[in-house]
PDB file of N, CA and C in Angstrom:
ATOM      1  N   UNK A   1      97.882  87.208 111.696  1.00  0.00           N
ATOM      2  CA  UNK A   1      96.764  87.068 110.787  1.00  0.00           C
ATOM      3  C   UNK A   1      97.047  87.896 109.539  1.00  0.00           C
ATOM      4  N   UNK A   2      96.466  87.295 108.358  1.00  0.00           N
ATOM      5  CA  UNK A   2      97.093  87.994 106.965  1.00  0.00           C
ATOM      6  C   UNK A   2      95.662  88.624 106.790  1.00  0.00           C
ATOM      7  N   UNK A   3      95.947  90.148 107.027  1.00  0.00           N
ATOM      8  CA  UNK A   3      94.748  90.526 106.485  1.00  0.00           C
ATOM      9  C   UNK A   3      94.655  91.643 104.767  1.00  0.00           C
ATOM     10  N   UNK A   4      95.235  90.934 104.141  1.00  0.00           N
ATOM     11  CA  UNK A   4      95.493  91.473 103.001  1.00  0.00           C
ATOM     12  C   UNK A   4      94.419  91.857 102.302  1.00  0.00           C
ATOM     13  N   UNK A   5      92.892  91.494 102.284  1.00  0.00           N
ATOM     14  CA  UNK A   5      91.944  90.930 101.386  1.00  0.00           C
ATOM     15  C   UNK A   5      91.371  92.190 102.597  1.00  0.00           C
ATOM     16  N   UNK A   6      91.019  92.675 103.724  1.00  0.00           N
ATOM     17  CA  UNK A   6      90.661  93.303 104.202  1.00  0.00           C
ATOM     18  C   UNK A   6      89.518  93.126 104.900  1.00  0.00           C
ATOM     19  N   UNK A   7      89.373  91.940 105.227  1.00  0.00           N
ATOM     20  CA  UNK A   7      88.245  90.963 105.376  1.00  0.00           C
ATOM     21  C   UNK A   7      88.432  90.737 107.849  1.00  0.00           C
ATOM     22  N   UNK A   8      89.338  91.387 108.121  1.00  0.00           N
ATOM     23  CA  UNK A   8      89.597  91.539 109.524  1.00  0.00           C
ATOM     24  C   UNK A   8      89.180  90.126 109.965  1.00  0.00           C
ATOM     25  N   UNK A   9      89.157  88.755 109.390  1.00  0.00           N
ATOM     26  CA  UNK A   9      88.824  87.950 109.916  1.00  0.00           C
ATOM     27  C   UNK A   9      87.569  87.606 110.283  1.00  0.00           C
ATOM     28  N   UNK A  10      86.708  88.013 109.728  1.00  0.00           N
ATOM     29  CA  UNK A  10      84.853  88.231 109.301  1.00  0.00           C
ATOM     30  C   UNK A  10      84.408  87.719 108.272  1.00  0.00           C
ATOM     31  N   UNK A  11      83.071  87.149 108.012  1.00  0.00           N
ATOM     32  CA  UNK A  11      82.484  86.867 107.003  1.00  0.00           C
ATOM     33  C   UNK A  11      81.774  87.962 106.512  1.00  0.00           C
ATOM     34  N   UNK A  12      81.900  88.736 106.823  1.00  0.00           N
ATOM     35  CA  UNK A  12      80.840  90.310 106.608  1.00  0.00           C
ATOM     36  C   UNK A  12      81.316  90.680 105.189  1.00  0.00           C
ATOM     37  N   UNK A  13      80.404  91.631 104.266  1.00  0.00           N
ATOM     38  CA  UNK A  13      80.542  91.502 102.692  1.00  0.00           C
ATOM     39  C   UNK A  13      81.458  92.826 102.725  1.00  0.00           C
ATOM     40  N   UNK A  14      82.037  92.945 101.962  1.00  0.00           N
ATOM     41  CA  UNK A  14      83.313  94.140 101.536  1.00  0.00           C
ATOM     42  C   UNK A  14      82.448  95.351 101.776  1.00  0.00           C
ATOM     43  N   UNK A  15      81.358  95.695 101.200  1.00  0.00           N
ATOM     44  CA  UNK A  15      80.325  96.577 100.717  1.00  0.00           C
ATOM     45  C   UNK A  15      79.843  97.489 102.202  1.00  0.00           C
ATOM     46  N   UNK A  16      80.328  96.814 102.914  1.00  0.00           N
ATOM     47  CA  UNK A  16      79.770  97.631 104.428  1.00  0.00           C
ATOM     48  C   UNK A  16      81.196  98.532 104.833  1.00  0.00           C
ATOM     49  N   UNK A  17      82.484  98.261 103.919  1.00  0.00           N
ATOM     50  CA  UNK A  17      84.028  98.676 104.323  1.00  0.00           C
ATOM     51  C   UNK A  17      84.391  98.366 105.593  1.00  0.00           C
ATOM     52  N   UNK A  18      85.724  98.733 105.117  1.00  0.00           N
ATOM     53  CA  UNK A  18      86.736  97.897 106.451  1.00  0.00           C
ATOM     54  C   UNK A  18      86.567  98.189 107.979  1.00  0.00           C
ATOM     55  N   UNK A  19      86.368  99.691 107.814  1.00  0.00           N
ATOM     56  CA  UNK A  19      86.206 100.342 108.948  1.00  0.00           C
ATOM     57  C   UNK A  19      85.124 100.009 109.849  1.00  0.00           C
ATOM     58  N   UNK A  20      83.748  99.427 109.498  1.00  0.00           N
ATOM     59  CA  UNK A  20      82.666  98.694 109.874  1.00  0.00           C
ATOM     60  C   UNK A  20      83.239  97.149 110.663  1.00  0.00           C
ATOM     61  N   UNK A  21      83.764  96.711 109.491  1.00  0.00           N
ATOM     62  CA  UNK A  21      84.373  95.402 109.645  1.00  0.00           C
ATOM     63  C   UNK A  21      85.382  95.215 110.721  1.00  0.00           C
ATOM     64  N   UNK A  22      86.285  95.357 110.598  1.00  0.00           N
ATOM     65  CA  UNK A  22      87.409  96.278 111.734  1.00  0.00           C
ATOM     66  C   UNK A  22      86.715  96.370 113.471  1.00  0.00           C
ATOM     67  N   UNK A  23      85.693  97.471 113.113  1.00  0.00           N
ATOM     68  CA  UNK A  23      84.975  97.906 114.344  1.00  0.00           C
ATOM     69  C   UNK A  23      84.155  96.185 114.831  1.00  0.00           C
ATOM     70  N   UNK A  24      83.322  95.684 114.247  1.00  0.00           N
ATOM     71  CA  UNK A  24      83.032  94.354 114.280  1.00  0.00           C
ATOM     72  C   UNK A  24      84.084  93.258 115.014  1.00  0.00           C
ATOM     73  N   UNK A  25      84.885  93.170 114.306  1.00  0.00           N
ATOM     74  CA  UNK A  25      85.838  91.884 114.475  1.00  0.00           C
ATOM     75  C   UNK A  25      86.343  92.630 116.107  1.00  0.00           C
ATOM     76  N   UNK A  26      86.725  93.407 116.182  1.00  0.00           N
ATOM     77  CA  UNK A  26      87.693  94.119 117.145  1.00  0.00           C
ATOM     78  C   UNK A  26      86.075  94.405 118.694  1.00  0.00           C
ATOM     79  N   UNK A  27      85.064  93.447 118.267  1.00  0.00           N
ATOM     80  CA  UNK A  27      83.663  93.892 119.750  1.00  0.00           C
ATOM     81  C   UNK A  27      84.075  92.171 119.859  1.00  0.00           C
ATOM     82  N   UNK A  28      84.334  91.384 118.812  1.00  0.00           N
ATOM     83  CA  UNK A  28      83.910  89.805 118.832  1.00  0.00           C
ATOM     84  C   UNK A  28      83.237  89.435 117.787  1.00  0.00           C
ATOM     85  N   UNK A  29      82.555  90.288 116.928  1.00  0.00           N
ATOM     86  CA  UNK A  29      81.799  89.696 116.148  1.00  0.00           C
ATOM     87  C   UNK A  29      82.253  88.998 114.597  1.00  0.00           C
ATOM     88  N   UNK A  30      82.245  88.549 114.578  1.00  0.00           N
ATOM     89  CA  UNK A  30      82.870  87.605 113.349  1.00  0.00           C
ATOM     90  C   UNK A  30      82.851  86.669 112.164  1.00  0.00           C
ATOM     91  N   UNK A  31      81.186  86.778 112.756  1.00  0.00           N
ATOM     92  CA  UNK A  31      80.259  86.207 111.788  1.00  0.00           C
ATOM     93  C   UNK A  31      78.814  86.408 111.752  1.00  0.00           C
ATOM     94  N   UNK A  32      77.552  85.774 111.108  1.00  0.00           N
ATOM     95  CA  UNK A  32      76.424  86.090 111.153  1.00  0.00           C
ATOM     96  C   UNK A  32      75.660  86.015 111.895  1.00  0.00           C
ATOM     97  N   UNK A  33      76.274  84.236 112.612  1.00  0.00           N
ATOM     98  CA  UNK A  33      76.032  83.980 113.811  1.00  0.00           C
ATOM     99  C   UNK A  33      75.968  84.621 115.114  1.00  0.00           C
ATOM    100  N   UNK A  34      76.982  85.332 115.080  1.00  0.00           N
ATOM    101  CA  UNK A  34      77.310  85.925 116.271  1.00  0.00           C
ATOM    102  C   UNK A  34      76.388  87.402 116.462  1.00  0.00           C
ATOM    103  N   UNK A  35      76.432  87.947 115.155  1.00  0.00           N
ATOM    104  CA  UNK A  35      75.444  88.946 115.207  1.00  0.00           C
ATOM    105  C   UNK A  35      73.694  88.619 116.025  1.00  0.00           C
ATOM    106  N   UNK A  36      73.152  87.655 115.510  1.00  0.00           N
ATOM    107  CA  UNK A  36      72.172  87.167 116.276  1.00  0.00           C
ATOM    108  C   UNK A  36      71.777  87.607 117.551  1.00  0.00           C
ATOM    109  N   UNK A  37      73.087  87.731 118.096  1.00  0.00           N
ATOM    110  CA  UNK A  37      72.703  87.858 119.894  1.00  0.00           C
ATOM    111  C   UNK A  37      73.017  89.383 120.055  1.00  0.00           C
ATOM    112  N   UNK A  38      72.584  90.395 119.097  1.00  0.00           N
ATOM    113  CA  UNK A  38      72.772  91.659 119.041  1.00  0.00           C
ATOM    114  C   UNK A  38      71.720  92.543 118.623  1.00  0.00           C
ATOM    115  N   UNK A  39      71.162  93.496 119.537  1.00  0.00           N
ATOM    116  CA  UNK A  39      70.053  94.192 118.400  1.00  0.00           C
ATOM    117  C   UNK A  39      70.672  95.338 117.567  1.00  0.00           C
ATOM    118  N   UNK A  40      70.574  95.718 116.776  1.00  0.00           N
ATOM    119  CA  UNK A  40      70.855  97.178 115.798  1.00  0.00           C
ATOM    120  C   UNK A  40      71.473  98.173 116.704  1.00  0.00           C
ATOM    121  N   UNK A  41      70.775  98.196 117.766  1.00  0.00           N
ATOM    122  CA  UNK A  41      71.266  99.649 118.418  1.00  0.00           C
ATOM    123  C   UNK A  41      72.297  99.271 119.532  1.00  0.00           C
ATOM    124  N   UNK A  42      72.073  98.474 119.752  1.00  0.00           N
ATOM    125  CA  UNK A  42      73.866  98.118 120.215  1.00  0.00           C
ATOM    126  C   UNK A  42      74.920  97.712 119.693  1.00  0.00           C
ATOM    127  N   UNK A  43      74.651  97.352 118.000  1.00  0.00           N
ATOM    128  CA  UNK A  43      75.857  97.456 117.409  1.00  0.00           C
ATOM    129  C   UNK A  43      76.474  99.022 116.837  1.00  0.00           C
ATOM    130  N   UNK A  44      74.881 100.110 116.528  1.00  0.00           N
ATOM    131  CA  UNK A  44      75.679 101.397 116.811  1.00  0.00           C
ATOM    132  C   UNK A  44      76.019 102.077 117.646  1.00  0.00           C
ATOM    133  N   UNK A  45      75.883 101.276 118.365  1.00  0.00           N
ATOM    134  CA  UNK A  45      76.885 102.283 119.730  1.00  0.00           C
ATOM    135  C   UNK A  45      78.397 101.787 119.542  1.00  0.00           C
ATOM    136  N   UNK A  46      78.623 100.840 118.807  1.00  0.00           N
ATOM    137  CA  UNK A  46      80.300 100.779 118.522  1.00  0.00           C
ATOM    138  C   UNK A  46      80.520 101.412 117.413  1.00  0.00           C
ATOM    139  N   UNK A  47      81.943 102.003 117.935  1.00  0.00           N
ATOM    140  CA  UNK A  47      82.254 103.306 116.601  1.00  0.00           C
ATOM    141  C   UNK A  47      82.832 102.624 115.977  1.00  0.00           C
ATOM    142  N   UNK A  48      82.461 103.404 114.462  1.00  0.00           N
ATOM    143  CA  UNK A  48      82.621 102.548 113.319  1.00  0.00           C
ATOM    144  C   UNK A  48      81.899 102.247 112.477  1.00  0.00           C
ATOM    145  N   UNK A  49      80.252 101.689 113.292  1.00  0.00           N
ATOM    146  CA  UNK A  49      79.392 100.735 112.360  1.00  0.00           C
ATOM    147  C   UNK A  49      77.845 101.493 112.603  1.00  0.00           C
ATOM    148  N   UNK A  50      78.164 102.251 111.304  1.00  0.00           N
ATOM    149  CA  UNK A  50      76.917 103.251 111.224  1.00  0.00           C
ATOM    150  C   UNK A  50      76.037 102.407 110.580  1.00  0.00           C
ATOM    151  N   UNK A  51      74.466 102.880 109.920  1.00  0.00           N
ATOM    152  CA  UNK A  51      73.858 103.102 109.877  1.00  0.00           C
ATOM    153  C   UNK A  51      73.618 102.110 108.479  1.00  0.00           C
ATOM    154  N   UNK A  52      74.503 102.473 107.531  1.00  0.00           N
ATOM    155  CA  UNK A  52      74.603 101.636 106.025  1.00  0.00           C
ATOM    156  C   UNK A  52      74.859 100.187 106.731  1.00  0.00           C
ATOM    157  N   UNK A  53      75.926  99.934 107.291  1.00  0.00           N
ATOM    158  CA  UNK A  53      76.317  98.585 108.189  1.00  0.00           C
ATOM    159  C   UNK A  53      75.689  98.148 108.169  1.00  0.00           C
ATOM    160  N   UNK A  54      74.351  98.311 109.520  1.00  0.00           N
ATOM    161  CA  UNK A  54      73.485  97.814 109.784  1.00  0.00           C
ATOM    162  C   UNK A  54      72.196  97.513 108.965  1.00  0.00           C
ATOM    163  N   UNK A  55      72.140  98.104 107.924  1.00  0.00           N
ATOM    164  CA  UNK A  55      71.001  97.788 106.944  1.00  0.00           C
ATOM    165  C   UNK A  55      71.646  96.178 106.090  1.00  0.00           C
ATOM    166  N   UNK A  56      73.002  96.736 105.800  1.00  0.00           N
ATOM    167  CA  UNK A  56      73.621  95.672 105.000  1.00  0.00           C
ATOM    168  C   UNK A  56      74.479  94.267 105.426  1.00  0.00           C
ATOM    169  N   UNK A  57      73.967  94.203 106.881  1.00  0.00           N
ATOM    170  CA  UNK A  57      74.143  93.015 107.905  1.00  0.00           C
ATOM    171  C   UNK A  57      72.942  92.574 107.508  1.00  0.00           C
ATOM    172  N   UNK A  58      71.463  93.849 108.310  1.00  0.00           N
ATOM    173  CA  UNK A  58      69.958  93.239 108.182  1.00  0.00           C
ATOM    174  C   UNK A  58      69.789  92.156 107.137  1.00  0.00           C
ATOM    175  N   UNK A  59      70.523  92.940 105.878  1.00  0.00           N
ATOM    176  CA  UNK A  59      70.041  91.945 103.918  1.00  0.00           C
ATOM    177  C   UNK A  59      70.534  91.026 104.544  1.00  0.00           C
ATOM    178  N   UNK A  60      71.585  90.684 104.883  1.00  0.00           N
ATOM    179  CA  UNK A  60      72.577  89.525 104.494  1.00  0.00           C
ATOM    180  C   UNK A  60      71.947  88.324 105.638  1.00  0.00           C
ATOM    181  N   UNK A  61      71.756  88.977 107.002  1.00  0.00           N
ATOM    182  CA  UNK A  61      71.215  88.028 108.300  1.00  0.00           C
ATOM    183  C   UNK A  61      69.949  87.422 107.466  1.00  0.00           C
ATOM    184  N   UNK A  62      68.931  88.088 106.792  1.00  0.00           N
ATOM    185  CA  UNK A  62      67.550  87.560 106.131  1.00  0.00           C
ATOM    186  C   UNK A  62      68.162  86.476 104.657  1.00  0.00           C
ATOM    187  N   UNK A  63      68.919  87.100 104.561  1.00  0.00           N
ATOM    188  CA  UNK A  63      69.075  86.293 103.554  1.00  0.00           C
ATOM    189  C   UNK A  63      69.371  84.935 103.608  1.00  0.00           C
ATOM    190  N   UNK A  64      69.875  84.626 105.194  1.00  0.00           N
ATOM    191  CA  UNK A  64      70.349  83.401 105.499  1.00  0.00           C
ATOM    192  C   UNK A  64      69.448  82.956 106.495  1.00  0.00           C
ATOM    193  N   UNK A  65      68.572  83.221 106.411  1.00  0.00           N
ATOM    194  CA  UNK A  65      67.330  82.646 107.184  1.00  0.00           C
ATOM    195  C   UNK A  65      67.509  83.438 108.618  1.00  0.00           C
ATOM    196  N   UNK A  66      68.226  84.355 108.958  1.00  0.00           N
ATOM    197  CA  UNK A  66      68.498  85.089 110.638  1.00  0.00           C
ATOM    198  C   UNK A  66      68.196  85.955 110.774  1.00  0.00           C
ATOM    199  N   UNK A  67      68.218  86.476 112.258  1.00  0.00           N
ATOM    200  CA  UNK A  67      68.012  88.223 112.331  1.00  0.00           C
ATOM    201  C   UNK A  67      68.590  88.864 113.631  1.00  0.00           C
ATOM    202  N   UNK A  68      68.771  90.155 113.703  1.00  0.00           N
ATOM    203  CA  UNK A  68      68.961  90.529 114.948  1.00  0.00           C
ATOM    204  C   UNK A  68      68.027  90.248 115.692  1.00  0.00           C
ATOM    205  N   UNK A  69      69.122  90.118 117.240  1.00  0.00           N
ATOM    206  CA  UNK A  69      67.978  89.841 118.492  1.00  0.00           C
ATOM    207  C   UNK A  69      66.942  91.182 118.450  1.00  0.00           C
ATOM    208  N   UNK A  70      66.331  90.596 119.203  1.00  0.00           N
ATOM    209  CA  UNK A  70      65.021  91.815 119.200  1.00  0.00           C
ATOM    210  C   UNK A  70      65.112  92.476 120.624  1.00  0.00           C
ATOM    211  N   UNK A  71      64.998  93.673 120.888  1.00  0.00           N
ATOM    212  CA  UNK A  71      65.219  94.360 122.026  1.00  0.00           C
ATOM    213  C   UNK A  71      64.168  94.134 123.046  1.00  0.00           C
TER     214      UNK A  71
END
């Protein structure tokens, strides 16, 4: 996989950094979709994807009509 662009094979926006992204791609997650079946606090329990992440998934999931699962 060419990950030159730094994008780990995710649709996730640059703005959350690689290391978020990275941590993401490397649980399964890979898109917006997939986030869905996740609430907030089980995506911070994977290291990596603090706190900014998760606000800047939240924008992006609403923005496309989605959201995290609900606990």
């Amino acid at each position: 996989m060419d990950d030159s662009d730094g994008s780990f094979g995710t649709e996730f926006p640059a703005a959350m950094g690689k290391v978020s992204r990275r941590a993401l791609f490397q649980h399964g997650y890979t898109d917006f979709e997939h986030l869905t079946t996740a609430t907030p606090k089980e995506l911070l329990r994977i290291h990596g994807v603090g706190p900014r992440a998760i606000r800047i998934l939240g924008e992006e999931l609403a923005a496309r009509g989605l959201r995290f699962r609900e606990a």
